[in-house]
N, C-alpha and C. Protein backbone atom coordinates (compact mmCIF):
# COMPACT_ATOMS: atom_id res chain seq x y z
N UNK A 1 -26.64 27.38 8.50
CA UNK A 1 -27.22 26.59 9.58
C UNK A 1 -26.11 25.83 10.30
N UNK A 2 -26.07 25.94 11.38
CA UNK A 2 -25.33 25.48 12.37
C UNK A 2 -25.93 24.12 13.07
N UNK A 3 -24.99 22.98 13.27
CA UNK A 3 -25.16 21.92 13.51
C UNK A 3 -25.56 21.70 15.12
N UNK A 4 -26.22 20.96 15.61
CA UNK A 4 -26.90 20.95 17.25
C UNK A 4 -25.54 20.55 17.44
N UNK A 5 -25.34 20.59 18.78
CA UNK A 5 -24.35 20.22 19.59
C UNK A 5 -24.21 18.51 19.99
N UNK A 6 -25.99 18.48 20.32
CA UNK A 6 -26.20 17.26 20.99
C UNK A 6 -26.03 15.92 19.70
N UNK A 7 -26.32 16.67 18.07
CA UNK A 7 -25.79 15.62 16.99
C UNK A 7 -24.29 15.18 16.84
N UNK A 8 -23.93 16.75 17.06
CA UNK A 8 -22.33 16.24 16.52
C UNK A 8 -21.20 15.54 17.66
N UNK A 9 -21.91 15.69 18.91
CA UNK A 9 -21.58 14.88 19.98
C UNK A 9 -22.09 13.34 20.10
N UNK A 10 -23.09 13.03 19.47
CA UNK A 10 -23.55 11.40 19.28
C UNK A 10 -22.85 11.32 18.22
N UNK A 11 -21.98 12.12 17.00
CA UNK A 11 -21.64 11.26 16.28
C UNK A 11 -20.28 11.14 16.77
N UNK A 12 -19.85 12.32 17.51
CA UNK A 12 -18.24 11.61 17.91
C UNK A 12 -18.53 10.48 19.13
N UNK A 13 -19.31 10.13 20.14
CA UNK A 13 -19.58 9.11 20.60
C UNK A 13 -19.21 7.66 19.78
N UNK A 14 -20.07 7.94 19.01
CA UNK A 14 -20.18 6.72 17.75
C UNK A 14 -18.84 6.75 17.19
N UNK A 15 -18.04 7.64 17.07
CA UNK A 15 -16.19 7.33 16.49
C UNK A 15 -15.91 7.25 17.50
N UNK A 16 -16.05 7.21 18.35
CA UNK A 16 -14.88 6.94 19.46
C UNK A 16 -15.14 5.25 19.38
N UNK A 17 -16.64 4.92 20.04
CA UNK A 17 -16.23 3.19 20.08
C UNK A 17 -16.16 2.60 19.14
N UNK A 18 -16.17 2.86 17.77
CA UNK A 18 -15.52 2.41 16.89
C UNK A 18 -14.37 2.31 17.40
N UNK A 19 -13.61 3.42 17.23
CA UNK A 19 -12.33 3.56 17.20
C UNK A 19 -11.60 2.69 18.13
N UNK A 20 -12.11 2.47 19.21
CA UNK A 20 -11.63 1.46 20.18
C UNK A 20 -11.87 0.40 19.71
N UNK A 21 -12.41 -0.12 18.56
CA UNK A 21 -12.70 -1.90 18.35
C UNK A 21 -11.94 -1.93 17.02
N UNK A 22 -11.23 -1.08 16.37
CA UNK A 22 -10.29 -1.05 15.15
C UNK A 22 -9.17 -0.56 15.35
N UNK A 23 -8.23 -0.84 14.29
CA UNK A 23 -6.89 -0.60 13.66
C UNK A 23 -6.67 0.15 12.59
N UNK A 24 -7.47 -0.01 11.28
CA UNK A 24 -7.81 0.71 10.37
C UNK A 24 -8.31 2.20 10.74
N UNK A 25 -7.42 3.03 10.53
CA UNK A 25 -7.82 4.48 10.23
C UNK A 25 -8.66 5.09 9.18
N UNK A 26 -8.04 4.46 8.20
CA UNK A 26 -9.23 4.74 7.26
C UNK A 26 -10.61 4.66 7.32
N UNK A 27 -11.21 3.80 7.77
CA UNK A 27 -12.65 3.47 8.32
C UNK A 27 -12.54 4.88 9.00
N UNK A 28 -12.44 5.02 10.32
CA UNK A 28 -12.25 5.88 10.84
C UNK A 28 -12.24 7.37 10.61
N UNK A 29 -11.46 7.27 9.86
CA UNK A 29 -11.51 8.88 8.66
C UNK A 29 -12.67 8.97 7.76
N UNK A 30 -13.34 7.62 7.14
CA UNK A 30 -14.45 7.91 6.54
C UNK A 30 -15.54 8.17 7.17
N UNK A 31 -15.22 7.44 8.26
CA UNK A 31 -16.76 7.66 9.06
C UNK A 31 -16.63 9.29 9.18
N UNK A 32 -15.59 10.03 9.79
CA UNK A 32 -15.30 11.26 10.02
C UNK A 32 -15.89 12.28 8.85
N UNK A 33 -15.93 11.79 8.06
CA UNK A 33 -16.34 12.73 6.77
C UNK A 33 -17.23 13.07 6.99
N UNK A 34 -17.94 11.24 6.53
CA UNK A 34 -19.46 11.15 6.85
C UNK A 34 -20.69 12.13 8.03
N UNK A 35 -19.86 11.97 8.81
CA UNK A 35 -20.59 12.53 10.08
C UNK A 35 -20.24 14.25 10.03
N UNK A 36 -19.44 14.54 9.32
CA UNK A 36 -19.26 16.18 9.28
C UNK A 36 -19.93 16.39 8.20
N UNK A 37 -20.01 15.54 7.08
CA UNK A 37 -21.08 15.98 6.12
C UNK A 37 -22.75 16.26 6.81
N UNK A 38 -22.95 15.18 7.17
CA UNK A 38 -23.94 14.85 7.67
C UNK A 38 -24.51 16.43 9.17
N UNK A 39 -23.79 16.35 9.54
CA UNK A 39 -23.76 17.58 10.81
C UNK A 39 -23.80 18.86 10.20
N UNK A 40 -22.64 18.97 8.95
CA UNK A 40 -22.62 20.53 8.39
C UNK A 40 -23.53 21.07 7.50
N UNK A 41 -23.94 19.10 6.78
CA UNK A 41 -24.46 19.98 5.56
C UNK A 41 -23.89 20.76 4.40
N UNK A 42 -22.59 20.33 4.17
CA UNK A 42 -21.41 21.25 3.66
C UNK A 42 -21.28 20.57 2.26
N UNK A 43 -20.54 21.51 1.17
CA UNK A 43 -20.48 20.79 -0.25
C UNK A 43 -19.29 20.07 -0.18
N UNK A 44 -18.13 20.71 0.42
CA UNK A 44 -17.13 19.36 0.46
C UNK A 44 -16.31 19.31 1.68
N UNK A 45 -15.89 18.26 2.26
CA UNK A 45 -14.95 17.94 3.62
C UNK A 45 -14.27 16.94 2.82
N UNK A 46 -12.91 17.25 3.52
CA UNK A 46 -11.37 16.61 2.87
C UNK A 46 -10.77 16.43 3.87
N UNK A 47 -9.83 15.64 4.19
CA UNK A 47 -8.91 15.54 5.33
C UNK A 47 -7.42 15.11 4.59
N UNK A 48 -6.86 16.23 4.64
CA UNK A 48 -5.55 16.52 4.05
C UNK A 48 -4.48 15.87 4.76
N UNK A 49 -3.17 14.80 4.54
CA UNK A 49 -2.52 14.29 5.36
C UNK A 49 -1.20 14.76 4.77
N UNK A 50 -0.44 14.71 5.99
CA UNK A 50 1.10 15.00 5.14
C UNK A 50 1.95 14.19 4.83
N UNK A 51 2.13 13.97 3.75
CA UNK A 51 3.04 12.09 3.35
C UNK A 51 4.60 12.28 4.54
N UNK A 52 4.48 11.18 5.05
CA UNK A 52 6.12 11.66 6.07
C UNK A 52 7.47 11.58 5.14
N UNK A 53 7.22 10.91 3.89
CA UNK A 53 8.38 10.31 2.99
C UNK A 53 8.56 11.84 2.30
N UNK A 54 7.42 12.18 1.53
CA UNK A 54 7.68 13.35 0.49
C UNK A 54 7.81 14.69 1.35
N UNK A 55 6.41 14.84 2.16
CA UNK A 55 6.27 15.85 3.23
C UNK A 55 5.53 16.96 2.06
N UNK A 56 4.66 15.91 1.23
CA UNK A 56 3.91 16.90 0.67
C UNK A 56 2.42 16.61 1.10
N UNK A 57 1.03 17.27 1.32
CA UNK A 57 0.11 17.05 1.57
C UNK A 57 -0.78 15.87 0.20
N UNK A 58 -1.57 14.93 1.02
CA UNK A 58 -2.25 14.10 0.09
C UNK A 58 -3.55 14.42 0.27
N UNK A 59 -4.68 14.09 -0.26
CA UNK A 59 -5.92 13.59 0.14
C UNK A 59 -6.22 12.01 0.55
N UNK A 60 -6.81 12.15 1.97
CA UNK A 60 -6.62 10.78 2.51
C UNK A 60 -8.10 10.55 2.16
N UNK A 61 -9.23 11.00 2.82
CA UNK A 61 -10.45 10.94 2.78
C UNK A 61 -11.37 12.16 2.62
N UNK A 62 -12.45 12.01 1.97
CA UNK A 62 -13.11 13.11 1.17
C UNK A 62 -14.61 12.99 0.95
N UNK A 63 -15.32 14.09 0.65
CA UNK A 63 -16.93 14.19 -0.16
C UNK A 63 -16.69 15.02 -0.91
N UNK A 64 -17.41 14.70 -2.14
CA UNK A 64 -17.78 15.84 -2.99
C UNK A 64 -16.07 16.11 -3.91
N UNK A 65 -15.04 15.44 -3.59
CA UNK A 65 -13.95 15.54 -5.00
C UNK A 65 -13.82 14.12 -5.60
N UNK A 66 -13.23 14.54 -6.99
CA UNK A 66 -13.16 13.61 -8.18
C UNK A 66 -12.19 12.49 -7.15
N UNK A 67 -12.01 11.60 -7.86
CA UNK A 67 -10.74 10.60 -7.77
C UNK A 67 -9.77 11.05 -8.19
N UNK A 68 -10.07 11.60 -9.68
CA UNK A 68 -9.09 12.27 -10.58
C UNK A 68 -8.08 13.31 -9.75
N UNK A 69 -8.95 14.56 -9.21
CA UNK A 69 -8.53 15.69 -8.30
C UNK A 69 -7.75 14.59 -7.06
N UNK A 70 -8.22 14.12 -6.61
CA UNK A 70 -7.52 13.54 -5.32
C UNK A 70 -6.11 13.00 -5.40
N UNK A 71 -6.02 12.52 -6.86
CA UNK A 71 -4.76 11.15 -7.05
C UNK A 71 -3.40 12.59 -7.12
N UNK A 72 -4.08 13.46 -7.53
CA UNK A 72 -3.28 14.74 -8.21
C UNK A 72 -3.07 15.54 -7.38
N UNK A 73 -3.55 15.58 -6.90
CA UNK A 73 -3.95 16.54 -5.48
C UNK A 73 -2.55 16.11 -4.57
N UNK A 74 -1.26 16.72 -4.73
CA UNK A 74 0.14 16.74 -4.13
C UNK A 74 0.58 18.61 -4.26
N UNK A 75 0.51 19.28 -2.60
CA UNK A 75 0.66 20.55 -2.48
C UNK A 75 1.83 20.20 -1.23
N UNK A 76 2.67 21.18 -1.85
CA UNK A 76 3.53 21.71 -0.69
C UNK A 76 3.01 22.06 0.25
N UNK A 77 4.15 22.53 1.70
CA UNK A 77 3.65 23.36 2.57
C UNK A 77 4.74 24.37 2.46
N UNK A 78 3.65 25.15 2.05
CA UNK A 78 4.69 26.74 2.18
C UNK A 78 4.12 27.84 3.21
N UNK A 79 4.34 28.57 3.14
CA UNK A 79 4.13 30.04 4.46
C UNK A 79 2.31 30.72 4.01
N UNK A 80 1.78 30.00 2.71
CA UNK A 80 0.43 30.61 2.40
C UNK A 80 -0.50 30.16 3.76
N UNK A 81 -1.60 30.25 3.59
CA UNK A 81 -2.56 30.18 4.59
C UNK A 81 -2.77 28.54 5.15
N UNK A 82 -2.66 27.70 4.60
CA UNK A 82 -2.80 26.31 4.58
C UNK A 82 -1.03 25.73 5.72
N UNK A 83 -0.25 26.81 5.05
CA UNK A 83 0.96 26.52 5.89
C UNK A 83 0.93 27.03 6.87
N UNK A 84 0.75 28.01 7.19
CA UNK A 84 0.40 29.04 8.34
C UNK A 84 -0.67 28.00 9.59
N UNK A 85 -1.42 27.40 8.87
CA UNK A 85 -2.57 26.39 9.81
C UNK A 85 -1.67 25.52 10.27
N UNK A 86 -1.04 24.58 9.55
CA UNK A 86 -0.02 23.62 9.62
C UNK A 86 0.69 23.96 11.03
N UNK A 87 2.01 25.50 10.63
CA UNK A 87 2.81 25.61 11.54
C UNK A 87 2.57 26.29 12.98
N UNK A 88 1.43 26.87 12.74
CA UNK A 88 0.80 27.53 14.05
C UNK A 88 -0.24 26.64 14.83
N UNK A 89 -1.58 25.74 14.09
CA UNK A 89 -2.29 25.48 14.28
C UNK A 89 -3.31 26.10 14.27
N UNK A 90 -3.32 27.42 13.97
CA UNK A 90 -4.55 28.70 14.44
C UNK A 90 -5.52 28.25 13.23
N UNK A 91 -6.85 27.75 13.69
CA UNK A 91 -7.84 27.75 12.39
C UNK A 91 -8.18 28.91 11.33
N UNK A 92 -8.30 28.19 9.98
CA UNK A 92 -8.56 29.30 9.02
C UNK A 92 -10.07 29.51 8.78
N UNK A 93 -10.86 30.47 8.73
CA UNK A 93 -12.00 30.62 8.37
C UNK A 93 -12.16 31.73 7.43
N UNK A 94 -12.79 31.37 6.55
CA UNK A 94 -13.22 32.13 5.09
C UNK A 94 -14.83 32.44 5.27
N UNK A 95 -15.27 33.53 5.53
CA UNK A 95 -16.61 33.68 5.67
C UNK A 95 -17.05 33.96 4.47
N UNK A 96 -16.52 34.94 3.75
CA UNK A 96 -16.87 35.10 2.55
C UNK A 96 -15.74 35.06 1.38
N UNK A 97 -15.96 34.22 0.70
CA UNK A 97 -14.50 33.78 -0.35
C UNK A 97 -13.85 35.07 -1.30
N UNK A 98 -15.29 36.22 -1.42
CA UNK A 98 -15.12 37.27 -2.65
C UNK A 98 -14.50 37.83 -1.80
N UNK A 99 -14.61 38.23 -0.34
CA UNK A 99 -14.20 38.81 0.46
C UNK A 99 -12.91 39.22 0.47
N UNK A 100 -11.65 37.52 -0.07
CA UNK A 100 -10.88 37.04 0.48
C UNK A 100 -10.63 36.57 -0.59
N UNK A 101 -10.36 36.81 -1.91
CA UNK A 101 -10.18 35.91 -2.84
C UNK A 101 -9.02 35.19 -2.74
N UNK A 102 -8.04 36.39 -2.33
CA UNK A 102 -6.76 35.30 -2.45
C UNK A 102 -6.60 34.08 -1.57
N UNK A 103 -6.78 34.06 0.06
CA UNK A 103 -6.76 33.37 0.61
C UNK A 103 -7.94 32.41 0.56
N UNK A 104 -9.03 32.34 -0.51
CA UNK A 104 -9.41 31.35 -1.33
C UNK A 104 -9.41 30.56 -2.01
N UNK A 105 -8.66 31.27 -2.88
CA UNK A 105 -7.22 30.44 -4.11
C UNK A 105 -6.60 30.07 -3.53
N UNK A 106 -5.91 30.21 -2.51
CA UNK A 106 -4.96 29.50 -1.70
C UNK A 106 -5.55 27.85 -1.11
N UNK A 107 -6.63 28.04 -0.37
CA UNK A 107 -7.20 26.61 0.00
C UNK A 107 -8.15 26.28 -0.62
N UNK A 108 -8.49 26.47 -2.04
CA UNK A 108 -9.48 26.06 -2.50
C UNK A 108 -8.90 24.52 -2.91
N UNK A 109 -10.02 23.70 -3.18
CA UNK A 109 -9.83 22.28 -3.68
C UNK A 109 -9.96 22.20 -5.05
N UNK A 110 -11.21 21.65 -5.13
CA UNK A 110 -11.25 21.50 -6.50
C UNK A 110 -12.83 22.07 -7.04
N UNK A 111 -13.36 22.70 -5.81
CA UNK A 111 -14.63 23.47 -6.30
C UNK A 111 -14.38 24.53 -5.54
N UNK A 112 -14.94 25.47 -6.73
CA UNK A 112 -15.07 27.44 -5.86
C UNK A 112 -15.93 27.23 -4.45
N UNK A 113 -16.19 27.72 -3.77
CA UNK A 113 -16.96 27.81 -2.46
C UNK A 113 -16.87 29.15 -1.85
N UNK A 114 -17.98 29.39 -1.07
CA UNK A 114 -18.52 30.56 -0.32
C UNK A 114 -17.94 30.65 0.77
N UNK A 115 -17.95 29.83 1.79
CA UNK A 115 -17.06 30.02 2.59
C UNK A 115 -16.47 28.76 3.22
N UNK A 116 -15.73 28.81 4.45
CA UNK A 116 -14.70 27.58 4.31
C UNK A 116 -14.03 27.57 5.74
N UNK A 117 -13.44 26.21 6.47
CA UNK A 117 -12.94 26.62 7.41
C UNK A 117 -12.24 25.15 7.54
N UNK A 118 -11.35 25.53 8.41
CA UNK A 118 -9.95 24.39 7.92
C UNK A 118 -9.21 24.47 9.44
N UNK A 119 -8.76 23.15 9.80
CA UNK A 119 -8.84 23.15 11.09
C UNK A 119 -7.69 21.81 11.22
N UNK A 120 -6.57 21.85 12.02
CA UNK A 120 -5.00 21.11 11.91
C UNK A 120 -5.34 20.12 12.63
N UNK A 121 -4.99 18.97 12.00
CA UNK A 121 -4.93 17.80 12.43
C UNK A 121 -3.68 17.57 13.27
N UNK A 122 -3.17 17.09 14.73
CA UNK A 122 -2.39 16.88 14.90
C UNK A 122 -2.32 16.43 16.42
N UNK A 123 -1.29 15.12 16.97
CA UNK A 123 -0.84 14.49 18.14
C UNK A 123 0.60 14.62 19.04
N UNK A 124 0.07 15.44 19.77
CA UNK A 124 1.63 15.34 20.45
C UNK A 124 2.52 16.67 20.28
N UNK A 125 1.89 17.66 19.74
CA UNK A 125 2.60 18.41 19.11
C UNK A 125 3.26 18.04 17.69
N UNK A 126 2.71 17.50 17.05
CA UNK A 126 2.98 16.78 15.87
C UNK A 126 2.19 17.25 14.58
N UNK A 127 2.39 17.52 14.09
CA UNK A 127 1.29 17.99 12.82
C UNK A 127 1.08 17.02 12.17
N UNK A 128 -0.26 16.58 11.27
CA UNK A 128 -0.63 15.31 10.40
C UNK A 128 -0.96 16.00 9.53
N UNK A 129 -1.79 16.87 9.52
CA UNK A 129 -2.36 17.20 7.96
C UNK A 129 -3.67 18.73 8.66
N UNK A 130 -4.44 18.56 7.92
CA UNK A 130 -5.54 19.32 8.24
C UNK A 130 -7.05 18.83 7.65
N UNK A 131 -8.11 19.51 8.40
CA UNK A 131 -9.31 19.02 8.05
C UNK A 131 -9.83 19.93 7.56
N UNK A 132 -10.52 20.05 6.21
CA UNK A 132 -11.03 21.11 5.24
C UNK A 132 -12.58 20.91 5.13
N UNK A 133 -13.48 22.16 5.39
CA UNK A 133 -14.78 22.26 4.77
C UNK A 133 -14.98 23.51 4.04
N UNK A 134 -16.41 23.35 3.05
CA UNK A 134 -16.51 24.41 2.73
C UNK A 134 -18.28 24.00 2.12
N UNK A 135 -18.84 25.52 1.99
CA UNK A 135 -19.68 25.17 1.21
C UNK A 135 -20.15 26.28 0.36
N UNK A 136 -20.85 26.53 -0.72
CA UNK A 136 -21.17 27.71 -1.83
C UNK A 136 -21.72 28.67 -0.79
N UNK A 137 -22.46 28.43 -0.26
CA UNK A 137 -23.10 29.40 0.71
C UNK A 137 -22.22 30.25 1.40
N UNK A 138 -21.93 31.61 1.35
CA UNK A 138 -21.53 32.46 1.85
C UNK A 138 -21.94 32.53 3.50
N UNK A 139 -21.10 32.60 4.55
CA UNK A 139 -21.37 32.73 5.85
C UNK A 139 -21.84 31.40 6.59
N UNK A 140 -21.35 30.36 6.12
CA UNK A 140 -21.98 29.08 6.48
C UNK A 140 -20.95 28.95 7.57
N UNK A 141 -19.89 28.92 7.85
CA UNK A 141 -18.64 28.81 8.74
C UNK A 141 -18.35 30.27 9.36
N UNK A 142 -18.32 29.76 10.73
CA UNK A 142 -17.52 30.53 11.04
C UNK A 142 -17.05 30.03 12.77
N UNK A 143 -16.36 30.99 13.60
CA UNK A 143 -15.58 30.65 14.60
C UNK A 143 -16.51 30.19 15.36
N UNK A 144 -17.86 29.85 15.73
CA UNK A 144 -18.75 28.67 16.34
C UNK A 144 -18.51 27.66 16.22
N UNK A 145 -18.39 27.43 15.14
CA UNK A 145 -17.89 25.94 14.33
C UNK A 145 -16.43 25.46 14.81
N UNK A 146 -15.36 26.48 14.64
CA UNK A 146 -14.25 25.58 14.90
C UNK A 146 -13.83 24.58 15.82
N UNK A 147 -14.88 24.82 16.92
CA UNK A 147 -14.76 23.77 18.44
C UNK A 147 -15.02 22.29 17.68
N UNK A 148 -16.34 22.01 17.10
CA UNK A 148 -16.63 20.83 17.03
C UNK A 148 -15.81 20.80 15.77
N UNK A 149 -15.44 21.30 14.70
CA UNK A 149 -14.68 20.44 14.14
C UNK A 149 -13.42 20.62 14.32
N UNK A 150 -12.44 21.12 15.16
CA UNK A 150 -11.89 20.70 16.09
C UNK A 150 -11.55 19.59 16.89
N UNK A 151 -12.98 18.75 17.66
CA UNK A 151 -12.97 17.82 18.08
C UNK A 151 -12.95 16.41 16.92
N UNK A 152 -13.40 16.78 16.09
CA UNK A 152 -13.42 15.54 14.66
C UNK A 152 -11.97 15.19 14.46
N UNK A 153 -11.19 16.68 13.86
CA UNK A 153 -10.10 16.30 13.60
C UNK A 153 -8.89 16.22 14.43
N UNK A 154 -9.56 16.13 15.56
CA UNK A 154 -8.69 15.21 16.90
C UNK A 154 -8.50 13.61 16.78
N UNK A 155 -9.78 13.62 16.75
CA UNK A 155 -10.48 12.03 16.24
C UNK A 155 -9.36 11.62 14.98
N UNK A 156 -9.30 12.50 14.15
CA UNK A 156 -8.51 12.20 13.05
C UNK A 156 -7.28 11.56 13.81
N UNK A 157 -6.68 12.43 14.29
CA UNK A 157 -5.38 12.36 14.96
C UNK A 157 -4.97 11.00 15.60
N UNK A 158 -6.09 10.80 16.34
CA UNK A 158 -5.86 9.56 17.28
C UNK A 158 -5.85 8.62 16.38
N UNK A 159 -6.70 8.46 15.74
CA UNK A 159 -6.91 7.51 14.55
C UNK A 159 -5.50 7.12 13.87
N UNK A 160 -5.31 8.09 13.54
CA UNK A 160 -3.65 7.55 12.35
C UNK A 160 -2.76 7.28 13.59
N UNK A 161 -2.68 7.72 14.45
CA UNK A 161 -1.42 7.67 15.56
C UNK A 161 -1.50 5.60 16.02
N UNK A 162 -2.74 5.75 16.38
CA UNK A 162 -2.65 4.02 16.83
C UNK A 162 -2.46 3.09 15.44
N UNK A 163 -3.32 3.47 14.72
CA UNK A 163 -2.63 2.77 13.61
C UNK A 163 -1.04 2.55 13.54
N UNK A 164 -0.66 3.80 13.51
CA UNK A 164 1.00 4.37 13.59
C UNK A 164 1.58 3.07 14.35
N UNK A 165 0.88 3.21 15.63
CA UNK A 165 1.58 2.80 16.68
C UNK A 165 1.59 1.06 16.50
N UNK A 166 0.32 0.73 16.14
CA UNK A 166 0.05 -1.08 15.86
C UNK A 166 0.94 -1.47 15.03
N UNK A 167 1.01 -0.86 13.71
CA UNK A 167 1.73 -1.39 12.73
C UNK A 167 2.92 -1.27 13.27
N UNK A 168 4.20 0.00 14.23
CA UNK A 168 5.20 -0.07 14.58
C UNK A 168 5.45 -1.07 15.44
N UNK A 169 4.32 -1.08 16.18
CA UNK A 169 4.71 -2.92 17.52
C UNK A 169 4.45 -3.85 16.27
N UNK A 170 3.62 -4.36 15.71
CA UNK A 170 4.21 -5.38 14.78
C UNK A 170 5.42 -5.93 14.17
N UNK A 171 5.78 -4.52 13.51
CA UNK A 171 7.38 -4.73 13.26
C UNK A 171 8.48 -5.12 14.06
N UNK A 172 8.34 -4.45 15.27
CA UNK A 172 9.13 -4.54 16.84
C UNK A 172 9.42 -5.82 17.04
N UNK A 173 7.91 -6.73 16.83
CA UNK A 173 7.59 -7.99 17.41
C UNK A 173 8.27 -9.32 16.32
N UNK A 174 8.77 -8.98 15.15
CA UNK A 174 9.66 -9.64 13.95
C UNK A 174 11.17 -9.70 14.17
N UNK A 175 11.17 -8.67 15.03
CA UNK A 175 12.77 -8.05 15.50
C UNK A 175 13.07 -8.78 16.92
N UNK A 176 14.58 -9.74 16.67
CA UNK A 176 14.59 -10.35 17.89
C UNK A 176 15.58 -8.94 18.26
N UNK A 177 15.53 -8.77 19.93
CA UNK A 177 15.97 -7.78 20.42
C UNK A 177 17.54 -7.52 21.17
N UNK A 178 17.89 -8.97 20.76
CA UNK A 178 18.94 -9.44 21.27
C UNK A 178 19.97 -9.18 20.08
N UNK A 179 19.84 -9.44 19.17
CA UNK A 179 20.55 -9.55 17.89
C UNK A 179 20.02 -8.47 16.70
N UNK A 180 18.88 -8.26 17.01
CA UNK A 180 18.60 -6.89 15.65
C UNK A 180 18.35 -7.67 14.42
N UNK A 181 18.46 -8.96 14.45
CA UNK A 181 17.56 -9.15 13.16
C UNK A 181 16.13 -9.85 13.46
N UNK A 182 15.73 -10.30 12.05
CA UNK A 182 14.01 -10.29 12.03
C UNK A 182 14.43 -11.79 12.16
N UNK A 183 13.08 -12.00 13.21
CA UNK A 183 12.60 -13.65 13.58
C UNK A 183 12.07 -14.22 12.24
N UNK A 184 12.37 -15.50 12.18
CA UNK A 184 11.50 -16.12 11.08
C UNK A 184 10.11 -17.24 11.87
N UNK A 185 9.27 -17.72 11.19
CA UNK A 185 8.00 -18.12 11.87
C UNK A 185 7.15 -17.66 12.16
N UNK A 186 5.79 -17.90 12.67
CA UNK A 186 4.64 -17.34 12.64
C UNK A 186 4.53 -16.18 13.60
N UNK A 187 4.11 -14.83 13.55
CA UNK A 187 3.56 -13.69 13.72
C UNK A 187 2.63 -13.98 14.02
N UNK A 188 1.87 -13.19 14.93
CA UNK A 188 0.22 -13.04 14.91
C UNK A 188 -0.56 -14.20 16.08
């Protein structure tokens, strides 16, 4: 079952003016879950980020995985299918997982699933991570779908970028510009 148009468009409505009255991404990313759960109907959505320090993928926000799986949950990016999304951007869709086992094993999480579709987070030409669904149901995803979640994990994008960007003018604003070191006294 495929999600109305006119839902999954009131719920990105609803992230957007959020998004304009916050700083916190995280909120932001959860709501994002929320509302793709909610629209897909799906057993699990993940939004995969890429640490900039390690440059290995984390789990930022999620349904349906452990804590346990998440804390652990540190994957390279290599040339498999998940990297391939990364460096191209081209969405992955798994219609049927038996179909496709390997490139199942490849993006599976932490539950088997039927089918699956995974879609690159990214600003500027910039890559962040990617946005993962899936659900047991065989044929639940497919290239209909990638538009709107597509548009979610745009949402993603913007989201971490202003954050990005607030917390970097903060710092800016500690820094006298004349001399390169940090002001002392009140901030804010």
């Amino acid at each position: 079952m495929h999600p109305s148009n006119d839902q999954c468009f009131h719920y990105i409505a609803e992230i957007v003016r959020i998004l304009r009255s916050t700083q916190h991404y995280e909120r932001i990313l959860s709501l994002i879950v929320d509302r793709i759960v909610r629209s897909f109907k799906c057993q699990t959505c993940a939004i995969a980020l890429i640490d900039p320090q390690t440059e290995y993928l984390r789990i930022d926000q999620c349904h349906d995985l452990s804590l346990t799986f998440c804390n652990s949950f540190r994957r390279r990016i290599t040339t498999t299918t998940v990297g391939q999304l990364l460096w191209t951007g081209k969405p992955v869709i798994i219609t049927d997982s038996k179909a496709e086992p390997e490139r199942a094993a490849e993006v599976q999480l932490e539950h088997p699933f039927g089918s699956c579709a995974l879609v690159q987070i990214s600003v500027d030409q910039r890559t962040l991570g990617y946005l993962h669904v899936d659900d047991v149901e065989p044929g639940k995803f497919d290239a209909s779908d990638v538009e709107m979640l597509q548009f979610f994990a745009d949402l993603c994008g913007v989201a971490i970028i202003k954050t990005t960007l607030q917390e970097e003018n903060l710092r800016l604003e500690r820094i006298d510009r004349e001399t390169g070191l940090e002001k002392f006294g009140p901030f804010l």
